[in-house]
C-alpha atoms as a PDB file:
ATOM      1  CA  UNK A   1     201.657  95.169  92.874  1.00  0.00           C
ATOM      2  CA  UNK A   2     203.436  97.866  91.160  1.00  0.00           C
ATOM      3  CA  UNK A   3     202.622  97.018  88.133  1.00  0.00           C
ATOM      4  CA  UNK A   4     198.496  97.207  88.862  1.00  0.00           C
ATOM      5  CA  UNK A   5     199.121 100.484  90.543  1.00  0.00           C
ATOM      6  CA  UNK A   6     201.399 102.009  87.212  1.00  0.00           C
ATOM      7  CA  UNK A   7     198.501 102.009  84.668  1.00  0.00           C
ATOM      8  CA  UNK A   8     196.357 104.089  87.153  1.00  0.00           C
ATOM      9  CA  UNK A   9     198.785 106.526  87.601  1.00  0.00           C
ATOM     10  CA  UNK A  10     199.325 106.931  83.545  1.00  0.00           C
ATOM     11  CA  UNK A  11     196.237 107.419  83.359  1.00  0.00           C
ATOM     12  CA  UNK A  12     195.935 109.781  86.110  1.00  0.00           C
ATOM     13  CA  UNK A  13     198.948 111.858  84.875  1.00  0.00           C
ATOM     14  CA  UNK A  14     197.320 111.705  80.880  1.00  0.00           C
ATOM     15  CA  UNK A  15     193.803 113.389  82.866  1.00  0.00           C
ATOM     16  CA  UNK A  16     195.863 115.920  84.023  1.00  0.00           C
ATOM     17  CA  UNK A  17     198.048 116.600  81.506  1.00  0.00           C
ATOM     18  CA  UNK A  18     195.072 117.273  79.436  1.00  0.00           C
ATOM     19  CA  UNK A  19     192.826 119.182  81.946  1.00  0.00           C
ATOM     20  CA  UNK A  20     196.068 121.885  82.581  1.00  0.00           C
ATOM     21  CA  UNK A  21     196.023 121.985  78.567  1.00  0.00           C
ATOM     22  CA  UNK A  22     192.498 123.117  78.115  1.00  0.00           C
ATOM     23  CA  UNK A  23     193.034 125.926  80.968  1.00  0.00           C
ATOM     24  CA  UNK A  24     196.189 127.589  79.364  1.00  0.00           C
ATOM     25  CA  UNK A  25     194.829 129.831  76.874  1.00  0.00           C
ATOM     26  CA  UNK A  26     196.606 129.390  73.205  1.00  0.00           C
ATOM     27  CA  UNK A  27     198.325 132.344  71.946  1.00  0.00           C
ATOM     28  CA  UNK A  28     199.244 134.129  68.420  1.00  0.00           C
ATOM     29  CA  UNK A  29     201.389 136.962  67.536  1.00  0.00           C
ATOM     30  CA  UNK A  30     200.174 139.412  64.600  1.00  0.00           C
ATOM     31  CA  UNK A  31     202.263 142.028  63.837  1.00  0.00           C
ATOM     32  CA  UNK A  32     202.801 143.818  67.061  1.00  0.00           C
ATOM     33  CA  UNK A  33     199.526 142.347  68.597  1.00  0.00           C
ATOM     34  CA  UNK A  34     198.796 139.606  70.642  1.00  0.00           C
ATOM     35  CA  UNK A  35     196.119 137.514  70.240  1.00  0.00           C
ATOM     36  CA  UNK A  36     194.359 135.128  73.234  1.00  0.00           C
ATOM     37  CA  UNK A  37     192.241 132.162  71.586  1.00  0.00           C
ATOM     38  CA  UNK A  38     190.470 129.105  73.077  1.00  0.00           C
ATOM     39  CA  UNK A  39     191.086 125.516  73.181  1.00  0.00           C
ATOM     40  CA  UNK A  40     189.102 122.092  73.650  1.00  0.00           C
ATOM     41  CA  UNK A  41     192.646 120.339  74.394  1.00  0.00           C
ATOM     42  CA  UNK A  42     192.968 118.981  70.965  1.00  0.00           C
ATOM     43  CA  UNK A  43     192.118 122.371  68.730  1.00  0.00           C
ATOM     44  CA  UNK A  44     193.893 126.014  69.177  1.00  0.00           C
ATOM     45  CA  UNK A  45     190.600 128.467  68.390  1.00  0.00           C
ATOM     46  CA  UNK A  46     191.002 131.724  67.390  1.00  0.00           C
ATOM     47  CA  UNK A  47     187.952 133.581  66.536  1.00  0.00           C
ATOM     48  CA  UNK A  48     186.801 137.286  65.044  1.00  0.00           C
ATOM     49  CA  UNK A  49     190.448 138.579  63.505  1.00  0.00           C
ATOM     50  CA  UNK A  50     189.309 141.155  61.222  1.00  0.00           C
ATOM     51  CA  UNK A  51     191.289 140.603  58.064  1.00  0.00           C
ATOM     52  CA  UNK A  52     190.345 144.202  56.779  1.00  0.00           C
ATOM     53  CA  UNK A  53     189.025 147.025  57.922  1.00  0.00           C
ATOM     54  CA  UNK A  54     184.983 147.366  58.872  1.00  0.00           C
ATOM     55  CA  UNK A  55     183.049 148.052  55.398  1.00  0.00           C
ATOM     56  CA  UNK A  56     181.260 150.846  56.744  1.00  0.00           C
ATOM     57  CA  UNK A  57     180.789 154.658  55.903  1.00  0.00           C
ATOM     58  CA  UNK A  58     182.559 155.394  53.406  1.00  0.00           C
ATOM     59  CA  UNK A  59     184.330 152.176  53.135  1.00  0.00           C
ATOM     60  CA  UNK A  60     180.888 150.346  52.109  1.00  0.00           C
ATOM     61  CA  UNK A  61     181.134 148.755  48.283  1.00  0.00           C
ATOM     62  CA  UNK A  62     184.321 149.240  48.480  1.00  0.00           C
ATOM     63  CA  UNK A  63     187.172 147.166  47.617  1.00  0.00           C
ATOM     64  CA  UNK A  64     188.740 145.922  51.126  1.00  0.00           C
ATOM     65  CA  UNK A  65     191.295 148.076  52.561  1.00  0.00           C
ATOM     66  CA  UNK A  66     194.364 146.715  54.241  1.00  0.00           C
ATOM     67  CA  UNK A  67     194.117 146.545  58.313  1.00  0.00           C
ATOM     68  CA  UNK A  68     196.211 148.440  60.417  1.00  0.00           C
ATOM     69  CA  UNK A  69     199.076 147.028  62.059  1.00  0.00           C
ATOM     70  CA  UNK A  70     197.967 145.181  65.382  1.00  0.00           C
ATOM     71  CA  UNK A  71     199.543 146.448  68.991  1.00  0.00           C
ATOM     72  CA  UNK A  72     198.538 145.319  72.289  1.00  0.00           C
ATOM     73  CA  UNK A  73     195.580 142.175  73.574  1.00  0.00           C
ATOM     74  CA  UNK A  74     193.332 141.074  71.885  1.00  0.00           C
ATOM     75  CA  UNK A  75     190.716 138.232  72.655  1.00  0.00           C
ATOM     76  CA  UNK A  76     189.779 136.300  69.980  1.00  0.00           C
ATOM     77  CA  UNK A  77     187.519 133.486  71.662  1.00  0.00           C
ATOM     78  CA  UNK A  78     184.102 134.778  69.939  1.00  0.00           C
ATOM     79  CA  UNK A  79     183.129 135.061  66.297  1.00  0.00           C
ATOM     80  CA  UNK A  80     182.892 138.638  65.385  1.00  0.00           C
ATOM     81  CA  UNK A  81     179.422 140.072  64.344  1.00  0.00           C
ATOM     82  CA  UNK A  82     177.247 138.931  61.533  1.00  0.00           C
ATOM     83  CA  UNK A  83     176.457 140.407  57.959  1.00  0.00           C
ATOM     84  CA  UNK A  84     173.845 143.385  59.066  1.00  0.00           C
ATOM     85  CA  UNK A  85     170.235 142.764  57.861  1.00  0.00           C
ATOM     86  CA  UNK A  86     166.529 142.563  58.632  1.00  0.00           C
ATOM     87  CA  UNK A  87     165.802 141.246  61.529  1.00  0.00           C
ATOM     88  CA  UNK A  88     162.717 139.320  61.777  1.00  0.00           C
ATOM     89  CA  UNK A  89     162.084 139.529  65.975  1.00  0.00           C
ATOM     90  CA  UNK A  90     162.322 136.003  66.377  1.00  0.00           C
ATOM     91  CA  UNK A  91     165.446 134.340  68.396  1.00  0.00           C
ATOM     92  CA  UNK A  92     168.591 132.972  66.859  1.00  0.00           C
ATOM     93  CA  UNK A  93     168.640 129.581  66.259  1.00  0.00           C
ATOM     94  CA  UNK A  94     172.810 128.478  66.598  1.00  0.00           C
ATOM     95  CA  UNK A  95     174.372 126.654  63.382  1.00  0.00           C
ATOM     96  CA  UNK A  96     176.366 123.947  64.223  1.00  0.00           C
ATOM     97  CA  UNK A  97     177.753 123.772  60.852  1.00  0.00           C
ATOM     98  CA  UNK A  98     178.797 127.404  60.590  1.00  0.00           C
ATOM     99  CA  UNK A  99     182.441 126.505  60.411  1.00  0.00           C
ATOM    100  CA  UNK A 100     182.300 124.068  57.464  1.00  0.00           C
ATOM    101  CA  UNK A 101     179.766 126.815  55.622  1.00  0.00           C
ATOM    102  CA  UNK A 102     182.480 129.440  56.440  1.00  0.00           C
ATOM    103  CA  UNK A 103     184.914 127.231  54.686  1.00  0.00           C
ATOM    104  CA  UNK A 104     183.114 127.906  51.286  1.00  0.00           C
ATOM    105  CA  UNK A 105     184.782 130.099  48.813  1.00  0.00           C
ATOM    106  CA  UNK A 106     182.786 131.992  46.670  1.00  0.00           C
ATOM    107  CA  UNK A 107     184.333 133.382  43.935  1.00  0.00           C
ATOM    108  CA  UNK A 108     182.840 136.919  43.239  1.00  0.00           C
ATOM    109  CA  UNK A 109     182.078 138.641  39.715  1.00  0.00           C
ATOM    110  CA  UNK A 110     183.383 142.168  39.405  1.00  0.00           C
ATOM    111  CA  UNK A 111     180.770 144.799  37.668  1.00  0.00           C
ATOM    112  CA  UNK A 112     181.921 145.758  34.688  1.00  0.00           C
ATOM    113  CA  UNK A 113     183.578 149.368  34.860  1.00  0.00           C
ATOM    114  CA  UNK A 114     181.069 150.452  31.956  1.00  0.00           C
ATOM    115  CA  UNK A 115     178.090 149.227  33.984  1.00  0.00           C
ATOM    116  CA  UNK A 116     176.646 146.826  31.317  1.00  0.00           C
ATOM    117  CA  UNK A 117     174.971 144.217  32.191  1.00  0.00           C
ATOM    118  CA  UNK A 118     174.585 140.589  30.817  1.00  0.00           C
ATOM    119  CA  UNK A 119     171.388 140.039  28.950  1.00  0.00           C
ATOM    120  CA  UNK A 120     169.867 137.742  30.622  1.00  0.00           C
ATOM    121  CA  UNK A 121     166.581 136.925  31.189  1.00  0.00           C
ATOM    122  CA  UNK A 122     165.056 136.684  34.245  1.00  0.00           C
ATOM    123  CA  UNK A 123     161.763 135.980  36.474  1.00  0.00           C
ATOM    124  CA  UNK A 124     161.276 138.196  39.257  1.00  0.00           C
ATOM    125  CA  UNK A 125     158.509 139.224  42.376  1.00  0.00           C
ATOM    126  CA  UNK A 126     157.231 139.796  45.312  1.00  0.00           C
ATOM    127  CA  UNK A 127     154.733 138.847  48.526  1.00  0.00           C
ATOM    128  CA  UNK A 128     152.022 141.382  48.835  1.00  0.00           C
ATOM    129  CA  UNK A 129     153.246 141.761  52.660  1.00  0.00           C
ATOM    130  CA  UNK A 130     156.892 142.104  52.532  1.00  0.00           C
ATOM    131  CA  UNK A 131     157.505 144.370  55.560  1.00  0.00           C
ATOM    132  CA  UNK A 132     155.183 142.266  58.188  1.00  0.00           C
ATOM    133  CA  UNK A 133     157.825 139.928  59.332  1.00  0.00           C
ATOM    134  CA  UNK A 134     160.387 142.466  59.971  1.00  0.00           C
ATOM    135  CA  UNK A 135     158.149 144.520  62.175  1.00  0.00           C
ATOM    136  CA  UNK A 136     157.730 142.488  65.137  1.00  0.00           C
ATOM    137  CA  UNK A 137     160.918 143.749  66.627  1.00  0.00           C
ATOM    138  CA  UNK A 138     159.332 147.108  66.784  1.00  0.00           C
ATOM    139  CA  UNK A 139     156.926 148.818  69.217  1.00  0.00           C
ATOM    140  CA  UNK A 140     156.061 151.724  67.296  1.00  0.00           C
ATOM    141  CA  UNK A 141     152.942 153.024  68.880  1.00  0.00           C
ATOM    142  CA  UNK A 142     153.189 156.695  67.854  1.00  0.00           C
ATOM    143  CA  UNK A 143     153.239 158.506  64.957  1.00  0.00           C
ATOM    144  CA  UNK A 144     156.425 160.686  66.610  1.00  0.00           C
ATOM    145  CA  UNK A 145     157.294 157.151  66.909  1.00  0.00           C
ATOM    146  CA  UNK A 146     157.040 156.439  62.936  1.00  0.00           C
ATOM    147  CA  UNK A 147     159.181 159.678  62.320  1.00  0.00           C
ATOM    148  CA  UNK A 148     162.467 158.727  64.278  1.00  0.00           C
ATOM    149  CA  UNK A 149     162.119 155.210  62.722  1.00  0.00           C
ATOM    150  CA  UNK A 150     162.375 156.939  59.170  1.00  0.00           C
ATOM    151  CA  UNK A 151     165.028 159.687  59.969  1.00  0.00           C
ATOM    152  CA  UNK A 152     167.284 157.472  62.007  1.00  0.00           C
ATOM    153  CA  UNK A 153     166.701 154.322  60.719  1.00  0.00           C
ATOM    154  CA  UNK A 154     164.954 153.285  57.080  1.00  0.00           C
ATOM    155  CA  UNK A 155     166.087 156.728  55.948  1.00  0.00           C
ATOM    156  CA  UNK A 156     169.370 158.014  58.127  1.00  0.00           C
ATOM    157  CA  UNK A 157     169.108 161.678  57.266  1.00  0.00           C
ATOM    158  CA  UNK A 158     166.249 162.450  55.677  1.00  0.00           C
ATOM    159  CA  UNK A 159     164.209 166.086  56.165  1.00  0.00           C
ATOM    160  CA  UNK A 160     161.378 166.498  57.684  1.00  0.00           C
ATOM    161  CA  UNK A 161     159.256 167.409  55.231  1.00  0.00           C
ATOM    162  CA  UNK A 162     160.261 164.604  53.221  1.00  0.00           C
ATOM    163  CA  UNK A 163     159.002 162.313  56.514  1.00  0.00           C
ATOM    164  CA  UNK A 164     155.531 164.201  55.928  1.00  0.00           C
ATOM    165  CA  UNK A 165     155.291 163.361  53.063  1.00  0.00           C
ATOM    166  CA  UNK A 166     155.831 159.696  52.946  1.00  0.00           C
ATOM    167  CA  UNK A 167     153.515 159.766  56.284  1.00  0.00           C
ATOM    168  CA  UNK A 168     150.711 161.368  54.031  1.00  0.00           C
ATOM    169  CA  UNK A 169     151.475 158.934  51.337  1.00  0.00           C
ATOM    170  CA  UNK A 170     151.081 155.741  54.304  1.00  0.00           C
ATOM    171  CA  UNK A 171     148.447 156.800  57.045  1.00  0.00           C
ATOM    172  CA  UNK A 172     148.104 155.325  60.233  1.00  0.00           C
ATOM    173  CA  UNK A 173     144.637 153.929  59.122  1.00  0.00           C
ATOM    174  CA  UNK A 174     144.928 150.207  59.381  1.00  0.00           C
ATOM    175  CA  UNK A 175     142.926 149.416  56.730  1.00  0.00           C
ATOM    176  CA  UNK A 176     145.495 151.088  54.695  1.00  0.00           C
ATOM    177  CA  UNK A 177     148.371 149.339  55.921  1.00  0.00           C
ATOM    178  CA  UNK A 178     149.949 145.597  55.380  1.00  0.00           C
ATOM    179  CA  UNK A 179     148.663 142.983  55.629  1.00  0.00           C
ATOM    180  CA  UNK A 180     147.008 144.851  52.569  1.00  0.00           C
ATOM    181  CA  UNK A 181     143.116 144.215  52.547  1.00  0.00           C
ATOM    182  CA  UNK A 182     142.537 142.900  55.446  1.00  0.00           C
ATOM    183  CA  UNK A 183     140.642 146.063  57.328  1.00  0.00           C
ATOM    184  CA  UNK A 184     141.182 146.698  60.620  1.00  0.00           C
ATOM    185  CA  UNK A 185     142.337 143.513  61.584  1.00  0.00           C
ATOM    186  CA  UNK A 186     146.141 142.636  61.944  1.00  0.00           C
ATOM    187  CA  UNK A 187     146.812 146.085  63.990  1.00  0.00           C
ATOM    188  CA  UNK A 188     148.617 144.740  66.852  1.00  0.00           C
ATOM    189  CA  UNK A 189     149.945 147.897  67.808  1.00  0.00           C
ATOM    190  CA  UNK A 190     148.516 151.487  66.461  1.00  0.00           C
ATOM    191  CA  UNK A 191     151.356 152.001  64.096  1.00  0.00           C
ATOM    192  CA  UNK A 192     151.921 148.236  63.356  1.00  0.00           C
ATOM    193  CA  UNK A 193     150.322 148.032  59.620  1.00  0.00           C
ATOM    194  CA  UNK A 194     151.524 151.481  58.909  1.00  0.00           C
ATOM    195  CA  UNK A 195     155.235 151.218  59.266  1.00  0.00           C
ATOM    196  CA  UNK A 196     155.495 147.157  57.738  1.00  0.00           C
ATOM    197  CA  UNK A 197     153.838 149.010  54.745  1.00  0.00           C
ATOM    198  CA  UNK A 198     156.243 151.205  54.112  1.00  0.00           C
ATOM    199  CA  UNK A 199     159.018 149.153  55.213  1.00  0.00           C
ATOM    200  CA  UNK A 200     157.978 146.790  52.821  1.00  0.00           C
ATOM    201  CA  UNK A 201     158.097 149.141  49.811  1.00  0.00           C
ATOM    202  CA  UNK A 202     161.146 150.962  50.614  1.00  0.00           C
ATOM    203  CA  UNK A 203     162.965 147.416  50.936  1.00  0.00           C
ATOM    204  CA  UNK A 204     161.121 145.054  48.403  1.00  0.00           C
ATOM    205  CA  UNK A 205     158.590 146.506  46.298  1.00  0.00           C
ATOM    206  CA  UNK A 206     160.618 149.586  45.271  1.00  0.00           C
ATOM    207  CA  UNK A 207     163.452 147.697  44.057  1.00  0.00           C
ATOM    208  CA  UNK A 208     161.863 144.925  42.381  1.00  0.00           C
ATOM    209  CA  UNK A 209     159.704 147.280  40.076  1.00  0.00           C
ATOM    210  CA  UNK A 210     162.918 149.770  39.476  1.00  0.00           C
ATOM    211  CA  UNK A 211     165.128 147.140  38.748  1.00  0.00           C
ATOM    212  CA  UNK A 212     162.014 146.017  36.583  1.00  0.00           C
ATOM    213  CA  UNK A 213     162.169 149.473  34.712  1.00  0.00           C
ATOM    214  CA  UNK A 214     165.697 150.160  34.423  1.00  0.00           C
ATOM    215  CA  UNK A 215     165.896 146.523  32.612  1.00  0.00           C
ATOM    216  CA  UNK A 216     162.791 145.726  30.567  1.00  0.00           C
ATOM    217  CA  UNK A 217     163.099 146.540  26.969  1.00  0.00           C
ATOM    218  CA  UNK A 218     166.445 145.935  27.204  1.00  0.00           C
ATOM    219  CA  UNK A 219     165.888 142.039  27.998  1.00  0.00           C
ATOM    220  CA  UNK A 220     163.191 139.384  28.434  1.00  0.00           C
ATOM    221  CA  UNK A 221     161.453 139.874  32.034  1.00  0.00           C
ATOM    222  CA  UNK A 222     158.680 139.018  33.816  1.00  0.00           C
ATOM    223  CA  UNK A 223     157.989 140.004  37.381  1.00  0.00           C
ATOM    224  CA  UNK A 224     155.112 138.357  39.609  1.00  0.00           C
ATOM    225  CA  UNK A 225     153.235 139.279  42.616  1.00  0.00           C
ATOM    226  CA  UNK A 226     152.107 136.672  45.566  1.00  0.00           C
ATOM    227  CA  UNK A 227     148.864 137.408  47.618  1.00  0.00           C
ATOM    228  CA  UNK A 228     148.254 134.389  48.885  1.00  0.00           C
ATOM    229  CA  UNK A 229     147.960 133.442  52.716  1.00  0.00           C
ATOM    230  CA  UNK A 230     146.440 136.413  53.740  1.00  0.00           C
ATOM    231  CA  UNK A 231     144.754 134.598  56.167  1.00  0.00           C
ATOM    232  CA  UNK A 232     147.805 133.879  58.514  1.00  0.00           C
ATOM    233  CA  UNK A 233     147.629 136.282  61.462  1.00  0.00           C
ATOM    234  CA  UNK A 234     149.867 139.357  61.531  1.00  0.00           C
ATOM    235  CA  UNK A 235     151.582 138.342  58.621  1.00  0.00           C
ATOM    236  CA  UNK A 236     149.544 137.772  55.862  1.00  0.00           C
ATOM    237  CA  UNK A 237     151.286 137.399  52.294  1.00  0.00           C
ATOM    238  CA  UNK A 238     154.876 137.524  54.090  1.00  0.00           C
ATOM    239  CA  UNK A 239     158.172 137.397  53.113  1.00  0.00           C
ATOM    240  CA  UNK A 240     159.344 134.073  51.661  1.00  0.00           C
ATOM    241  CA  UNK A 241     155.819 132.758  51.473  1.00  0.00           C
ATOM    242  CA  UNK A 242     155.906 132.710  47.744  1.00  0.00           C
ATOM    243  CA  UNK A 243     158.461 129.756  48.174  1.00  0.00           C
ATOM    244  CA  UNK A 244     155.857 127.171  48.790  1.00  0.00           C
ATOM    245  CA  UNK A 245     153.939 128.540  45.615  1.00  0.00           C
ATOM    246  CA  UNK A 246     157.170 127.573  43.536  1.00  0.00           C
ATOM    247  CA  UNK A 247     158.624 124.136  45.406  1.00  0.00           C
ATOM    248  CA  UNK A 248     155.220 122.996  47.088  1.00  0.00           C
ATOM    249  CA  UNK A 249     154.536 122.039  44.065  1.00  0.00           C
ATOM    250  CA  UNK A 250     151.982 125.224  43.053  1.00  0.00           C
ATOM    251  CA  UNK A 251     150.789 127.340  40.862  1.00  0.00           C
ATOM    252  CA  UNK A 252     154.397 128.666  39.646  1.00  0.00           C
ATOM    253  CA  UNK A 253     155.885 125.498  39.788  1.00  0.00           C
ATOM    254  CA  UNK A 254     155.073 125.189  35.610  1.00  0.00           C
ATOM    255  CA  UNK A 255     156.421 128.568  34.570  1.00  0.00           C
ATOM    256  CA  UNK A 256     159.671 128.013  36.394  1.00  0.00           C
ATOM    257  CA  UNK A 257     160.239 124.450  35.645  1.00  0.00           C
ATOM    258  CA  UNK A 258     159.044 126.103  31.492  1.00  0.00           C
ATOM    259  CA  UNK A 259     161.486 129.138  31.992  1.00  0.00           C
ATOM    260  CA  UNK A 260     164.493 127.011  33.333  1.00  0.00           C
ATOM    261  CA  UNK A 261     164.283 125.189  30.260  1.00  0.00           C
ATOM    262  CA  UNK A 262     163.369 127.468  28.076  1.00  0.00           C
ATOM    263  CA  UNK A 263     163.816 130.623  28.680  1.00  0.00           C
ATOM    264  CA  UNK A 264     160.335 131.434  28.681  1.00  0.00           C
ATOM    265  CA  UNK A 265     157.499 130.439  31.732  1.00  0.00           C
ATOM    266  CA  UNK A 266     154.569 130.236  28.752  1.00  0.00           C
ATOM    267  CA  UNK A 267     153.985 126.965  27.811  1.00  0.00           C
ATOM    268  CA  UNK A 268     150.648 125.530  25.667  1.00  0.00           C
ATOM    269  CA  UNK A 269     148.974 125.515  28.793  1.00  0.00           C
ATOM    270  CA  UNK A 270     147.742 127.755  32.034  1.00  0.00           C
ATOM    271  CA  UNK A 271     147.264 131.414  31.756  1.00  0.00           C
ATOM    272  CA  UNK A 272     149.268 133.387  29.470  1.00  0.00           C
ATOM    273  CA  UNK A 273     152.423 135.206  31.381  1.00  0.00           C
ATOM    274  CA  UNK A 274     153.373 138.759  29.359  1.00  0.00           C
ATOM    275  CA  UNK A 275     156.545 140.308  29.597  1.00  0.00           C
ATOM    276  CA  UNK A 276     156.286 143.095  31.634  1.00  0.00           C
ATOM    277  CA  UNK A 277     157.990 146.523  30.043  1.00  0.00           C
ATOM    278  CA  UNK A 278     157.775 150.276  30.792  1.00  0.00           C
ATOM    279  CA  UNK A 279     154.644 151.010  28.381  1.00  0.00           C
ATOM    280  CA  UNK A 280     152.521 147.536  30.365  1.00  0.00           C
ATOM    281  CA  UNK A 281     154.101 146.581  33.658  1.00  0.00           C
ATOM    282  CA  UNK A 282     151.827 143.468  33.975  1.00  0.00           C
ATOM    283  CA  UNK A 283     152.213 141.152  36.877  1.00  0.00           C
ATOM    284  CA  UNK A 284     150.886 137.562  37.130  1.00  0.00           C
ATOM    285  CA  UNK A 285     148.761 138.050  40.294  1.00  0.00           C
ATOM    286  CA  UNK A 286     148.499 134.953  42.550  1.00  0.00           C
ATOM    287  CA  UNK A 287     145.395 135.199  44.773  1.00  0.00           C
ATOM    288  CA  UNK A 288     143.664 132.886  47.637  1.00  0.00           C
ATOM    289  CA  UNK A 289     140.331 131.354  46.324  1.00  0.00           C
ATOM    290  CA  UNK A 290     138.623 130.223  43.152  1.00  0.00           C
ATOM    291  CA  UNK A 291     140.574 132.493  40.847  1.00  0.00           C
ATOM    292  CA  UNK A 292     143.978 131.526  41.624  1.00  0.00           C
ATOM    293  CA  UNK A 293     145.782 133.575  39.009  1.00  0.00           C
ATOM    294  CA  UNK A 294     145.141 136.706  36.769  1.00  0.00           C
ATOM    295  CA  UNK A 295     147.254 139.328  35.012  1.00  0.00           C
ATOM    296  CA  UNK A 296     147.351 142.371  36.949  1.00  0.00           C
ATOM    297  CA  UNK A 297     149.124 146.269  36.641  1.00  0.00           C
ATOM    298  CA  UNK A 298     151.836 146.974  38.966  1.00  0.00           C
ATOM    299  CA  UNK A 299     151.081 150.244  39.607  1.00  0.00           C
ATOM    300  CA  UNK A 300     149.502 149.755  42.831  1.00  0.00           C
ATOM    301  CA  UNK A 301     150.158 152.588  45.733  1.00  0.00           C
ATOM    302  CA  UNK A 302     152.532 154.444  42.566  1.00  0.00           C
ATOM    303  CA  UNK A 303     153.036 157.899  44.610  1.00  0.00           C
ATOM    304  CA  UNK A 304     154.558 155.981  47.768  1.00  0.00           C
ATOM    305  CA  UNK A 305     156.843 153.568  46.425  1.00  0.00           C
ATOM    306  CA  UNK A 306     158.337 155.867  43.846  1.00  0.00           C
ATOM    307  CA  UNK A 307     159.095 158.695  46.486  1.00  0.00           C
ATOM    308  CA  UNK A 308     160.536 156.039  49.271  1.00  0.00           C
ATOM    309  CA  UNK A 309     162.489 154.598  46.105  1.00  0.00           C
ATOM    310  CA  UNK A 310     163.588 158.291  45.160  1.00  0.00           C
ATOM    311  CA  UNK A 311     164.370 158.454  49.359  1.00  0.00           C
ATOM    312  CA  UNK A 312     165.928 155.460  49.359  1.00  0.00           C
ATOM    313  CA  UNK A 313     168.589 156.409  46.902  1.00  0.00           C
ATOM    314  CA  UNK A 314     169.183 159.572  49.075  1.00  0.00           C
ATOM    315  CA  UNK A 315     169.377 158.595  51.973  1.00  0.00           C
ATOM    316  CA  UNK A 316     171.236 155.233  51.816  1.00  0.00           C
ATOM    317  CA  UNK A 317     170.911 152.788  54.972  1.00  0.00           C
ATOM    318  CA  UNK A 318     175.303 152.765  56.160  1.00  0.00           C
ATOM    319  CA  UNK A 319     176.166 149.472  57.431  1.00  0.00           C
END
């Protein structure tokens, strides 16, 4: 009899046992500090110690500076916050793997305290619609509206003339705004098209073609620009939709599969690629319909993205 009833009440102490464990919160001393983490029963959790101080203001690019010493509670249970970036509007999607990508070292290259550069050369571009995606998490309806977005946000400081000016520059006519040439259409609210344009060129079109002039004639480059898709709603030639142009296999599939191996995109075949430089900043244009590719300027909307790029360098976004 007893020895029926003895493996039931193992097991009914071992339940228990491991129930109390997962309610007592685990515990770490740092310095003077006390930290509270979170357990499953089997694994001690403890989540979001900052290591270093916040990289922000004036800390930003800087090399990491040394905490202070801890005193009091803290809970570490949760993850602290992510790297800052664009949003795109849509929900977070959770990544189970997080913790085994967090495990990854990645061993950083200092820049050289003379600023040079490797010469290297490299293939670089853009979507025709950069900004669209990011815009959804905004209801900008009013030009007021467009203002406080620029002085508080894309451009933290910056005068208000300076605000005219880039508003003159990008007007709330939708025809003029991104999705580029597609009319009227796409305006899903009245400042929509207006403010992914010039997010788009303060963010991804200005820094591709400086970059593009600080480095040509000093290596090989050539730059690209995607307008395909224009036909997807709202977004048109969006962010990242280039990719499918390069893996899908597509039309730049060749000149990177050419340039990985030699340097070079050109091959015998296709149309010919130029190196774009200061003197003939020439793109290789990808279009929708029966003329897929052509060689094109990049000198479109010139006034704009060289004052937000001027901006942009003034008024630098603190994170």
């Amino acid at each position: 009899m007893y020895s029926s009833i003895l493996p039931s009440v193992l097991l009914i102490l071992t339940l228990s046992s491991l129930s109390s464990s997962k309610d007592v919160a685990p515990t770490v001393r740092l310095d003077d500090g006390t930290f509270i983490g979170a357990t499953d029963g089997v694994t001690d959790s403890f989540l979001g110690i900052p290591f270093v101080k916040p990289p922000i203001g004036p800390l930003r690019f800087e090399v990491p500076q040394q905490h202070t010493q801890y005193d009091g509670t803290y809970n570490a249970t949760t993850f602290g916050f992510s790297c800052p970036g664009l949003g795109t509007g849509m929900p977070n999607v959770t990544n189970e793997l997080q913790d085994l990508l967090d495990s990854v070292q990645e061993r950083q290259t200092p820049i050289d305290e003379d600023w040079k550069i490797a010469n290297i050369p490299f293939v670089n571009g853009n979507c025709d619609d950069e900004g669209t995606e990011f815009t959804f998490q905004s209801n900008i309806t009013t030009e007021e509206e467009v203002s406080l977005t620029l002085e508080s946000g894309l451009l933290p400081g910056v005068s208000a003339s300076s605000v005219e000016e880039v508003l003159s520059l990008y007007p709330a006519d939708p025809a003029a705004g991104s999705p580029f040439g597609t009319g009227d259409a796409n305006a899903i609210t009245p400042q929509y098209k207006r403010v992914a344009a010039i997010l788009g060129d303060l963010n991804f079109q200005g820094p591709r073609r400086f970059m593009m002039q600080q480095l040509s004639g000093r290596q090989s480059t050539w730059s690209f620009l995607s307008k395909r898709f224009k036909s997807l709603p709202i977004i048109g030639s969006g962010h990242e939709t280039d990719i499918v142009i390069v893996y899908g296999p597509g039309d730049l599939t060749d000149y990177v599969i050419n340039f990985v191996n030699h340097l070079d995109p050109n091959n015998k075949t296709g149309i010919h690629w130029p190196q774009y430089t200061i003197e003939e900043p020439r793109l290789l244009t990808l279009w929708d319909g029966p003329e897929p590719r052509n060689i094109t300027n990049d000198t479109y909307r010139a006034e704009g993205i060289s004052l937000l790029t001027q901006l942009g360098q003034e008024h630098p976004v603190a994170v």
